[in-house]
PDB file of N, CA and C in Angstrom:
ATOM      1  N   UNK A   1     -19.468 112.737  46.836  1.00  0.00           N
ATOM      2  CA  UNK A   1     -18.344 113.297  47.544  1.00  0.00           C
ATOM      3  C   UNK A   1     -17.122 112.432  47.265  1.00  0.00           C
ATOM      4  N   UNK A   2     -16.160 113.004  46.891  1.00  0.00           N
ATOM      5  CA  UNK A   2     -14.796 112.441  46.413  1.00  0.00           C
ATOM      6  C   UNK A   2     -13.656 113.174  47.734  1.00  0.00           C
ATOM      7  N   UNK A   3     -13.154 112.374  48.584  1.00  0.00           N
ATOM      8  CA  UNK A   3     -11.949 113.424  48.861  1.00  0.00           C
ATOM      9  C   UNK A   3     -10.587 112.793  47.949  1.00  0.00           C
ATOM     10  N   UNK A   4      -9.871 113.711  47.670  1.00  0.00           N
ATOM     11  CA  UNK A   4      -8.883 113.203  46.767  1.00  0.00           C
ATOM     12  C   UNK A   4      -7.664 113.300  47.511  1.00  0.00           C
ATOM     13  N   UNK A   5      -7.514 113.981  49.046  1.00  0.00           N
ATOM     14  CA  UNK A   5      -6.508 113.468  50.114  1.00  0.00           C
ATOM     15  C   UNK A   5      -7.086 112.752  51.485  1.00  0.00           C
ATOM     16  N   UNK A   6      -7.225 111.446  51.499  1.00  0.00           N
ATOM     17  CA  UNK A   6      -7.770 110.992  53.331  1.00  0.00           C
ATOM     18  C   UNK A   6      -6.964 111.853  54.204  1.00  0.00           C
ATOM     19  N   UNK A   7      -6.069 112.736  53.670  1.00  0.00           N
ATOM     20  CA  UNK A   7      -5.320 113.141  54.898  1.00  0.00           C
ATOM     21  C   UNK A   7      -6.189 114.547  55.738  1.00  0.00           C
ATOM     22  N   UNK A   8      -6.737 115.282  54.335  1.00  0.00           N
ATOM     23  CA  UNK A   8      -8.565 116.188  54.667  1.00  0.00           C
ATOM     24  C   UNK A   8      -7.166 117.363  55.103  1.00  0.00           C
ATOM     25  N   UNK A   9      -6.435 117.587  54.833  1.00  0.00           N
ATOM     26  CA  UNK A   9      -5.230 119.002  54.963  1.00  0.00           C
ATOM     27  C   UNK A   9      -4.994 120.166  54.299  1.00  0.00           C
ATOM     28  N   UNK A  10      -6.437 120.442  53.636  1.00  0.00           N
ATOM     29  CA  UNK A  10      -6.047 121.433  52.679  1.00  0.00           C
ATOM     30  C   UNK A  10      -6.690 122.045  53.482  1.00  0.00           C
ATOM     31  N   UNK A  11      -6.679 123.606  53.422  1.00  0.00           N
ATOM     32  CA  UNK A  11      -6.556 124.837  54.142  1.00  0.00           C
ATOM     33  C   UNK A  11      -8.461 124.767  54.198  1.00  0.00           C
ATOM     34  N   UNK A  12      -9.318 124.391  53.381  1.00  0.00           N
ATOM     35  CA  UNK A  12     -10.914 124.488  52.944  1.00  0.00           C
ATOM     36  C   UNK A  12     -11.180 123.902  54.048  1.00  0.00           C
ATOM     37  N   UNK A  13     -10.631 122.697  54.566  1.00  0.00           N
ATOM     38  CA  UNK A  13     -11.096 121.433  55.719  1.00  0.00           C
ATOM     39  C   UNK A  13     -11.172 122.595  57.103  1.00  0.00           C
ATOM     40  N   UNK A  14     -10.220 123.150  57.059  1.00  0.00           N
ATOM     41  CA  UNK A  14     -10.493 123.947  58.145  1.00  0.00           C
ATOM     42  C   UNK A  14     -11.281 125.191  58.152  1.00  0.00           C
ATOM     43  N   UNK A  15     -11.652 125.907  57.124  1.00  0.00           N
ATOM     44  CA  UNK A  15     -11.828 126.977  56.989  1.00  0.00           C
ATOM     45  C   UNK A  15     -13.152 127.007  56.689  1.00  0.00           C
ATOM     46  N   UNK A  16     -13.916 125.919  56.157  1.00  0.00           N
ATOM     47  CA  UNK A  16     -15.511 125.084  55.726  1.00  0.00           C
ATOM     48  C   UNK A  16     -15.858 124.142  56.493  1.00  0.00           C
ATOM     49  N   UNK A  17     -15.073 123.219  57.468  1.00  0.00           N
ATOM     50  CA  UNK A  17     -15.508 122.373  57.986  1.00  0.00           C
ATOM     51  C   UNK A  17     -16.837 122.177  58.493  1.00  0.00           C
ATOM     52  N   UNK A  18     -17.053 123.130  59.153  1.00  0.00           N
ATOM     53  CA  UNK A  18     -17.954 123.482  59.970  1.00  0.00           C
ATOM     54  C   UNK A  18     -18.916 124.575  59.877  1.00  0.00           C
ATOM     55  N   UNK A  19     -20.237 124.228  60.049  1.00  0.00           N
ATOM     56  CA  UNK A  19     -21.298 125.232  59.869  1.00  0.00           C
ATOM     57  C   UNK A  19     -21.974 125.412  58.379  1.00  0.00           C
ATOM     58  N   UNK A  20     -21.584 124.256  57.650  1.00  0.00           N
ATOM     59  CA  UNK A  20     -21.973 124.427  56.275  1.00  0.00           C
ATOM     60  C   UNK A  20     -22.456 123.052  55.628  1.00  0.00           C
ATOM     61  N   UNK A  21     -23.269 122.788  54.874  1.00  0.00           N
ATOM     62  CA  UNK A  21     -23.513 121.567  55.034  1.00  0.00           C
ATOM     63  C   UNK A  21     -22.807 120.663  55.266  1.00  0.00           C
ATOM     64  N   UNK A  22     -21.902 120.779  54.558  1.00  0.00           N
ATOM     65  CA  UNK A  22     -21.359 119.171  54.670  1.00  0.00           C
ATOM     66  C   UNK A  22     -20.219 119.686  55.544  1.00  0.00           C
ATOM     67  N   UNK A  23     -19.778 119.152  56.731  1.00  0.00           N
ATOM     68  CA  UNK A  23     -18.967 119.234  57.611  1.00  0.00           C
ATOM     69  C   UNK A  23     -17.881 118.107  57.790  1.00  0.00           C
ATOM     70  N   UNK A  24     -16.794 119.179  58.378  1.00  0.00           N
ATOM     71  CA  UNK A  24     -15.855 117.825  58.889  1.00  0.00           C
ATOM     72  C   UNK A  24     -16.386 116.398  59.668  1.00  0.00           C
ATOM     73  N   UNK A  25     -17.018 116.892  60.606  1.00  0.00           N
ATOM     74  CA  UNK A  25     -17.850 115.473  61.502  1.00  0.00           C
ATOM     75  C   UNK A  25     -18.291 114.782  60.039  1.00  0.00           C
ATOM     76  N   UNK A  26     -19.117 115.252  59.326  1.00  0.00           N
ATOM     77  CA  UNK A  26     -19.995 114.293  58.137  1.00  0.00           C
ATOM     78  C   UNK A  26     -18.717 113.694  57.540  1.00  0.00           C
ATOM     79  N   UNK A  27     -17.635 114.086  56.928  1.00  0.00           N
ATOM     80  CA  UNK A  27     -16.812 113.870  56.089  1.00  0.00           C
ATOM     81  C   UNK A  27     -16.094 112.849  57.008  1.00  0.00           C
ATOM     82  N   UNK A  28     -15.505 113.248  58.179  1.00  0.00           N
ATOM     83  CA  UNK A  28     -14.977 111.713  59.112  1.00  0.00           C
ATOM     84  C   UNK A  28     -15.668 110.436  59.445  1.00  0.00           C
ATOM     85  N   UNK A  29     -16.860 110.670  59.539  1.00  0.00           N
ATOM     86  CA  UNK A  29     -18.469 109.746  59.665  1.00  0.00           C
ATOM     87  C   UNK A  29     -18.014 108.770  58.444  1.00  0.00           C
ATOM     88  N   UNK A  30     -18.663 109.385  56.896  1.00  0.00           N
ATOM     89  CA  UNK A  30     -18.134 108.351  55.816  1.00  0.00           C
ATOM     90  C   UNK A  30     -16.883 107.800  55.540  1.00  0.00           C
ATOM     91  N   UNK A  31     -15.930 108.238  55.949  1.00  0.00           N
ATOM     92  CA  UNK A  31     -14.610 108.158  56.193  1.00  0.00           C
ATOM     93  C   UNK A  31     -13.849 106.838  56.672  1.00  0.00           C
ATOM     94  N   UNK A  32     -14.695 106.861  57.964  1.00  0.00           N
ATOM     95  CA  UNK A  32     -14.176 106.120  59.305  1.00  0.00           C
ATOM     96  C   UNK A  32     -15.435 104.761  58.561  1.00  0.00           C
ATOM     97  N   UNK A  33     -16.026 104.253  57.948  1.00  0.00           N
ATOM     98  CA  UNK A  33     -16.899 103.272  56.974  1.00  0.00           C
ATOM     99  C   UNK A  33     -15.988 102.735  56.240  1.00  0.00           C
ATOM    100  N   UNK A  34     -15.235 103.669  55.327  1.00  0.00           N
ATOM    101  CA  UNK A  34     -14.546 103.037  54.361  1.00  0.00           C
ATOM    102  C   UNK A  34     -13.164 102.773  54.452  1.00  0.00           C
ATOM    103  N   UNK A  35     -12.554 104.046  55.099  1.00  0.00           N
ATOM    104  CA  UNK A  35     -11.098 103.097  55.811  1.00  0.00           C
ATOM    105  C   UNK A  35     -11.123 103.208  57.283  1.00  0.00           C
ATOM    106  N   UNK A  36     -10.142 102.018  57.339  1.00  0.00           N
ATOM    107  CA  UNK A  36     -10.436 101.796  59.005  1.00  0.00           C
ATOM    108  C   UNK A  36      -8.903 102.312  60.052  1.00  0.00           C
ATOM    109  N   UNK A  37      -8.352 101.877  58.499  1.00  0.00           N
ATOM    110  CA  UNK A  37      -6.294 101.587  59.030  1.00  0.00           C
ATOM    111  C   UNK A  37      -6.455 103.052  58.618  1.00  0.00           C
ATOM    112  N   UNK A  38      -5.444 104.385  58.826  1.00  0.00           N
ATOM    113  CA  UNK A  38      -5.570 105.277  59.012  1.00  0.00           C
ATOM    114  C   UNK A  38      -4.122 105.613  58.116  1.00  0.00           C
ATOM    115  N   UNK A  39      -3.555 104.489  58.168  1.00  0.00           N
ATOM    116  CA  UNK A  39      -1.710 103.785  57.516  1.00  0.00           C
ATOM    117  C   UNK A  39      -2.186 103.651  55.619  1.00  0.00           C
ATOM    118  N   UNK A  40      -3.675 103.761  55.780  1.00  0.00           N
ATOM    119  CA  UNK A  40      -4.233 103.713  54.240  1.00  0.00           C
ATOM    120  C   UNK A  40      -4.561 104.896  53.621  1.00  0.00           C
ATOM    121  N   UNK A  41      -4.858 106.198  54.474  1.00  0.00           N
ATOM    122  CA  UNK A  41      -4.816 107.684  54.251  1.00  0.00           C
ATOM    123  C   UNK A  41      -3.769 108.098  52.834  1.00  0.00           C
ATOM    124  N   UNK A  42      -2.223 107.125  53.069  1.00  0.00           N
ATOM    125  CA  UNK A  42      -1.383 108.058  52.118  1.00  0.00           C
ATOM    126  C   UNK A  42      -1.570 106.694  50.857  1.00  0.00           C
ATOM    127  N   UNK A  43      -2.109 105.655  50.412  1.00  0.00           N
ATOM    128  CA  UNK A  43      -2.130 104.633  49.907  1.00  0.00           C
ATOM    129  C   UNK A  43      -3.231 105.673  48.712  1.00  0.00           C
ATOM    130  N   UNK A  44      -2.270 106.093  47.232  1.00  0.00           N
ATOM    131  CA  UNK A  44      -3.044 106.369  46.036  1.00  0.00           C
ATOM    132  C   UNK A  44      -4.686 106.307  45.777  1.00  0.00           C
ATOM    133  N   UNK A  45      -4.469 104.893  45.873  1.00  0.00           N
ATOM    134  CA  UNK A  45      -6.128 104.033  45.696  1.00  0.00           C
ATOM    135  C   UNK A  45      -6.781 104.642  46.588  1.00  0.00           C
ATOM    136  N   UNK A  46      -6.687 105.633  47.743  1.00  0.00           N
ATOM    137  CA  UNK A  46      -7.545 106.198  48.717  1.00  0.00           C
ATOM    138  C   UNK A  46      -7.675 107.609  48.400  1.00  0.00           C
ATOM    139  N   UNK A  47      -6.136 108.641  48.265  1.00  0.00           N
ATOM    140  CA  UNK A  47      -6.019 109.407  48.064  1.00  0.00           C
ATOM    141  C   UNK A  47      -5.624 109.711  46.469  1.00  0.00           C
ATOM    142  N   UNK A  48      -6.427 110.211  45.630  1.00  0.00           N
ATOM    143  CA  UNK A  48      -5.516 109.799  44.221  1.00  0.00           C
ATOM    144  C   UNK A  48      -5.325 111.012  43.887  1.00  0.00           C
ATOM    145  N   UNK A  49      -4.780 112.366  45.195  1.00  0.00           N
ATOM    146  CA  UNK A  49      -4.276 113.597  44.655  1.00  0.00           C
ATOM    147  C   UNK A  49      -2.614 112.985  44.780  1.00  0.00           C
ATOM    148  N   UNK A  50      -2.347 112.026  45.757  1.00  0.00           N
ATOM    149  CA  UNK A  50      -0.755 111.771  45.667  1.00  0.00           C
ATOM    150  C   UNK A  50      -0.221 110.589  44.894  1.00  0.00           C
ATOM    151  N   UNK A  51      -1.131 110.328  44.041  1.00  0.00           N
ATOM    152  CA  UNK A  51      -0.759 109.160  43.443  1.00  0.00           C
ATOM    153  C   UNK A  51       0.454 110.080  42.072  1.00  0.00           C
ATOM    154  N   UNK A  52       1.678 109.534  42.081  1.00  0.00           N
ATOM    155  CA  UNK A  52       2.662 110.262  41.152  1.00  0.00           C
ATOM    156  C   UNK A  52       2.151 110.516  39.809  1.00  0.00           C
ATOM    157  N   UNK A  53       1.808 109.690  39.036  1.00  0.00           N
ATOM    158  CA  UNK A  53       0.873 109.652  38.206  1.00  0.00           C
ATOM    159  C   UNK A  53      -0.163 109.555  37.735  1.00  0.00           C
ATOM    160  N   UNK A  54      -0.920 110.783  37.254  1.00  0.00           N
ATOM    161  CA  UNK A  54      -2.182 110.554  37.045  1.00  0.00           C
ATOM    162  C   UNK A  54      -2.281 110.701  35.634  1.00  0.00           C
ATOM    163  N   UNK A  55      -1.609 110.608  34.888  1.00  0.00           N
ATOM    164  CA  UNK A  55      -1.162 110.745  33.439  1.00  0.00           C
ATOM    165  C   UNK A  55      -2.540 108.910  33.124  1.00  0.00           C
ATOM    166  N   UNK A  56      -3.191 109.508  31.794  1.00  0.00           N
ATOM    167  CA  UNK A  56      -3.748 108.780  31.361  1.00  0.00           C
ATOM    168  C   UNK A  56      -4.789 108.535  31.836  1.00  0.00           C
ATOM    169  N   UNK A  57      -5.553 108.970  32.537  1.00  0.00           N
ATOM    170  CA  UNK A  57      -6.877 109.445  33.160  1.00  0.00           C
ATOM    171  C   UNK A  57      -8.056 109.835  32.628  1.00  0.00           C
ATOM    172  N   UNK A  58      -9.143 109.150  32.381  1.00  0.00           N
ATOM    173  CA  UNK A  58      -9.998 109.809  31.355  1.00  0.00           C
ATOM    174  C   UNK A  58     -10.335 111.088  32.071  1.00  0.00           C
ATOM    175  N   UNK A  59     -10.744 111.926  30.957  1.00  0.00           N
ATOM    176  CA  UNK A  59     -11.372 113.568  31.382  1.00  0.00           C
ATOM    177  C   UNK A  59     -12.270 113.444  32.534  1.00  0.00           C
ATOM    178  N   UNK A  60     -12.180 115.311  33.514  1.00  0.00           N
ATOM    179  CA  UNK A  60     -12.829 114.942  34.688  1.00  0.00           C
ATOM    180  C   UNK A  60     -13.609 116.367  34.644  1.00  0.00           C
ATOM    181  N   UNK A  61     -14.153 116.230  35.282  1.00  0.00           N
ATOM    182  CA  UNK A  61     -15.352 117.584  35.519  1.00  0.00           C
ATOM    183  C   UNK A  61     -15.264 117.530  37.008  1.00  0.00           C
ATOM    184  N   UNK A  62     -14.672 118.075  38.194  1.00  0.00           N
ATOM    185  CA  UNK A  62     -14.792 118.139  39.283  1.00  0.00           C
ATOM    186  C   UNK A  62     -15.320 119.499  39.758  1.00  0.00           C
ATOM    187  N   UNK A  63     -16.813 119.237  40.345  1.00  0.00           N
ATOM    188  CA  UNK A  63     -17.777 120.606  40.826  1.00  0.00           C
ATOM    189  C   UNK A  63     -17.560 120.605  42.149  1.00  0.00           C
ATOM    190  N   UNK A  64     -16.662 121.916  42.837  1.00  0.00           N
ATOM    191  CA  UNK A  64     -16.935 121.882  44.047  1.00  0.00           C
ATOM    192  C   UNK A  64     -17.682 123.498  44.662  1.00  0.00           C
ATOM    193  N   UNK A  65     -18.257 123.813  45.898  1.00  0.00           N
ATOM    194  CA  UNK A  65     -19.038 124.958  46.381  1.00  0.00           C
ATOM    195  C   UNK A  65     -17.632 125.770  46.596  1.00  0.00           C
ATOM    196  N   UNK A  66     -18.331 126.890  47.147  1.00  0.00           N
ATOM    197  CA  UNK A  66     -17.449 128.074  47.550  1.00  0.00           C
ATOM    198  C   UNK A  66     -17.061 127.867  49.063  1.00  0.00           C
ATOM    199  N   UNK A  67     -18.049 127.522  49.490  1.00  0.00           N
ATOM    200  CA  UNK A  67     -17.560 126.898  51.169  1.00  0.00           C
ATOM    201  C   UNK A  67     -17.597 125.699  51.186  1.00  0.00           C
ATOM    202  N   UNK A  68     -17.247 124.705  50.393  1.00  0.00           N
ATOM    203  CA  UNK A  68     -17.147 123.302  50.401  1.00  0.00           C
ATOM    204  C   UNK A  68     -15.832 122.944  50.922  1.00  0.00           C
ATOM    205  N   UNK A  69     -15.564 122.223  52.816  1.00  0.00           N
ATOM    206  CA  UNK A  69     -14.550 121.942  52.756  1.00  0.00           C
ATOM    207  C   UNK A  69     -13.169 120.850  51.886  1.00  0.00           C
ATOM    208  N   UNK A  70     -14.089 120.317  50.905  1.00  0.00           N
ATOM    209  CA  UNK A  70     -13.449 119.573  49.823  1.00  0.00           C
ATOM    210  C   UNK A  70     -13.010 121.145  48.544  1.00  0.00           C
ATOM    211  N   UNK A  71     -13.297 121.969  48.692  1.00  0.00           N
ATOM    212  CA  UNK A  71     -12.659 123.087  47.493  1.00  0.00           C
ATOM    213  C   UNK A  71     -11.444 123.253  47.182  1.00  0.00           C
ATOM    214  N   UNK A  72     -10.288 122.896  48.214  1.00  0.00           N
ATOM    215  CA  UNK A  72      -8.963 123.115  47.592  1.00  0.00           C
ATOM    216  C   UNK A  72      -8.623 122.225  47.304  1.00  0.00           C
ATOM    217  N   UNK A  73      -8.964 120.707  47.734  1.00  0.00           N
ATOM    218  CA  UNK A  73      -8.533 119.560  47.175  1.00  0.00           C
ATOM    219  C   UNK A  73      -8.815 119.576  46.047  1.00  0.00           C
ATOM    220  N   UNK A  74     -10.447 119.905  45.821  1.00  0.00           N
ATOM    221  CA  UNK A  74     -10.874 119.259  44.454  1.00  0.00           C
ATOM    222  C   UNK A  74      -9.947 120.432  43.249  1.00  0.00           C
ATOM    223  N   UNK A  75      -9.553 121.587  43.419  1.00  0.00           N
ATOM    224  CA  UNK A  75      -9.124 122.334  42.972  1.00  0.00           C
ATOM    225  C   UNK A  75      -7.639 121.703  42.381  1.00  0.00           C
ATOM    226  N   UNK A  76      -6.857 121.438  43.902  1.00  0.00           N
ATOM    227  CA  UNK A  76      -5.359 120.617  43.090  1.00  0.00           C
ATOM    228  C   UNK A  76      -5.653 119.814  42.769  1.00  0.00           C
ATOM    229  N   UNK A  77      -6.640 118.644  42.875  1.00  0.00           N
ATOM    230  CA  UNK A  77      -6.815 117.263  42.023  1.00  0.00           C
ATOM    231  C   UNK A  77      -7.496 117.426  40.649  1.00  0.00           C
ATOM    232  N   UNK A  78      -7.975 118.524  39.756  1.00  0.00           N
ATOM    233  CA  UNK A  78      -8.061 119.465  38.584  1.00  0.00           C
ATOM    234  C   UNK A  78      -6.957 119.521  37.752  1.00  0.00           C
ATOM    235  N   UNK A  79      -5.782 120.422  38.761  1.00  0.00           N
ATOM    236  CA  UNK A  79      -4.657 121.084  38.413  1.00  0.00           C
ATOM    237  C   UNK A  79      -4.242 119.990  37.959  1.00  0.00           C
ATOM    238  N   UNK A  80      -3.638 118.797  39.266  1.00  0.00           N
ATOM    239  CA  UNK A  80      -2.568 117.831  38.846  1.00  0.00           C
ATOM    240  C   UNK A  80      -3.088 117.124  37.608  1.00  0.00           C
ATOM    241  N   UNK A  81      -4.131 117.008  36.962  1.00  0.00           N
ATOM    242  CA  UNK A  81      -5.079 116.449  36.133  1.00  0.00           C
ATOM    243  C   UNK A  81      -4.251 116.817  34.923  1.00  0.00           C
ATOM    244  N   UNK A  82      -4.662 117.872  34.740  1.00  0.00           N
ATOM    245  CA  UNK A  82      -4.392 118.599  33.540  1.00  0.00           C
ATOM    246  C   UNK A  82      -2.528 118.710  33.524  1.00  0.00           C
ATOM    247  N   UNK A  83      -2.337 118.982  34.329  1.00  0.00           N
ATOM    248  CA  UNK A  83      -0.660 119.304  34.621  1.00  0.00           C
ATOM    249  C   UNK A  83       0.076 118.163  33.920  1.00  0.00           C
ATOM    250  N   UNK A  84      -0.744 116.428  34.274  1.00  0.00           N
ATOM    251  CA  UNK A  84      -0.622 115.515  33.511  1.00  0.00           C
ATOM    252  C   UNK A  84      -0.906 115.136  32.276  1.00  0.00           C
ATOM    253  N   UNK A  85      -1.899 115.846  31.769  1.00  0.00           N
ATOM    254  CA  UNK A  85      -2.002 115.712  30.169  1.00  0.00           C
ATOM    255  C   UNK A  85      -3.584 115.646  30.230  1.00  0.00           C
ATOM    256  N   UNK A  86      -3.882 115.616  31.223  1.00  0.00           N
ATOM    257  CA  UNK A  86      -5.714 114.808  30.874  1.00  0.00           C
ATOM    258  C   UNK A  86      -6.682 116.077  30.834  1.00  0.00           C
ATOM    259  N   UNK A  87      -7.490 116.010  30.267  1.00  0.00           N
ATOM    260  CA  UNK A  87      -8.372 117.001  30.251  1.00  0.00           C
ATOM    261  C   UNK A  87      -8.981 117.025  31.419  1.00  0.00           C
ATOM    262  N   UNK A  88      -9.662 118.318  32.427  1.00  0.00           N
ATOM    263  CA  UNK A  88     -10.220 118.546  33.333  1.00  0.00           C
ATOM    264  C   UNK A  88     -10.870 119.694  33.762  1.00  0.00           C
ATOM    265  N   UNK A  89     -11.791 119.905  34.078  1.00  0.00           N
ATOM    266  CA  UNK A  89     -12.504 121.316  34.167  1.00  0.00           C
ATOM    267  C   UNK A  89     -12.969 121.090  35.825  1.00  0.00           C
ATOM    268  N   UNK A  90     -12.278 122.010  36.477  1.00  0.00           N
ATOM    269  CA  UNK A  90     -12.765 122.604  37.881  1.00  0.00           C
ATOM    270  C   UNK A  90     -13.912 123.820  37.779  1.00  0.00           C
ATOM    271  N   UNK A  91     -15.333 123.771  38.083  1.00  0.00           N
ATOM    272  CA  UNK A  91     -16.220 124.645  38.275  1.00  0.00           C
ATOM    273  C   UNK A  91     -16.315 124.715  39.539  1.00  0.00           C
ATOM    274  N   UNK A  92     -16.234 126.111  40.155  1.00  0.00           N
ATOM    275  CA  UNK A  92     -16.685 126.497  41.286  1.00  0.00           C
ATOM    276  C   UNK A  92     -17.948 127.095  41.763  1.00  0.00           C
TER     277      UNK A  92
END
């Protein structure tokens, strides 16, 4: 599991959160382990869908489900991929 925003705001978080395996509770659980400061949510190295540049990135293969509340993230963190030059394949 990758989230590529700590901020968890894409429209999937709400719309998958819950009732499907992997849930919001699960996703805040590992979350709340690895950061603690919450002031680290918008900090790249946490979130690396807002990092300005992602130019120079080796190639990515990001697999996400159809009800996976990580699906629209992993979807723009694809886009911005490629948008930057790097090769990337989003399978759904």
């Amino acid at each position: 599991m990758l989230v590529a925003d700590q901020r968890c705001s894409a429209r999937s978080h709400q719309t998958n959160g819950q009732g499907y395996l992997l849930t919001k509770d699960t996703i805040d659980y590992f979350m709340g382990h690895h950061i603690t400061d919450p002031s680290h949510n918008l900090d790249p190295r946490a979130s690396p869908l807002l990092h300005a540049d992602l130019s120079r990135l080796p190639d990515a293969l990001v697999l996400t489900a159809g009800y996976d509340p990580l699906r629209d993230e992993g979807l723009m963190y694809a886009q911005r991929l490629s948008e930057a030059g790097n090769r990337a394949t989003h399978l759904l």
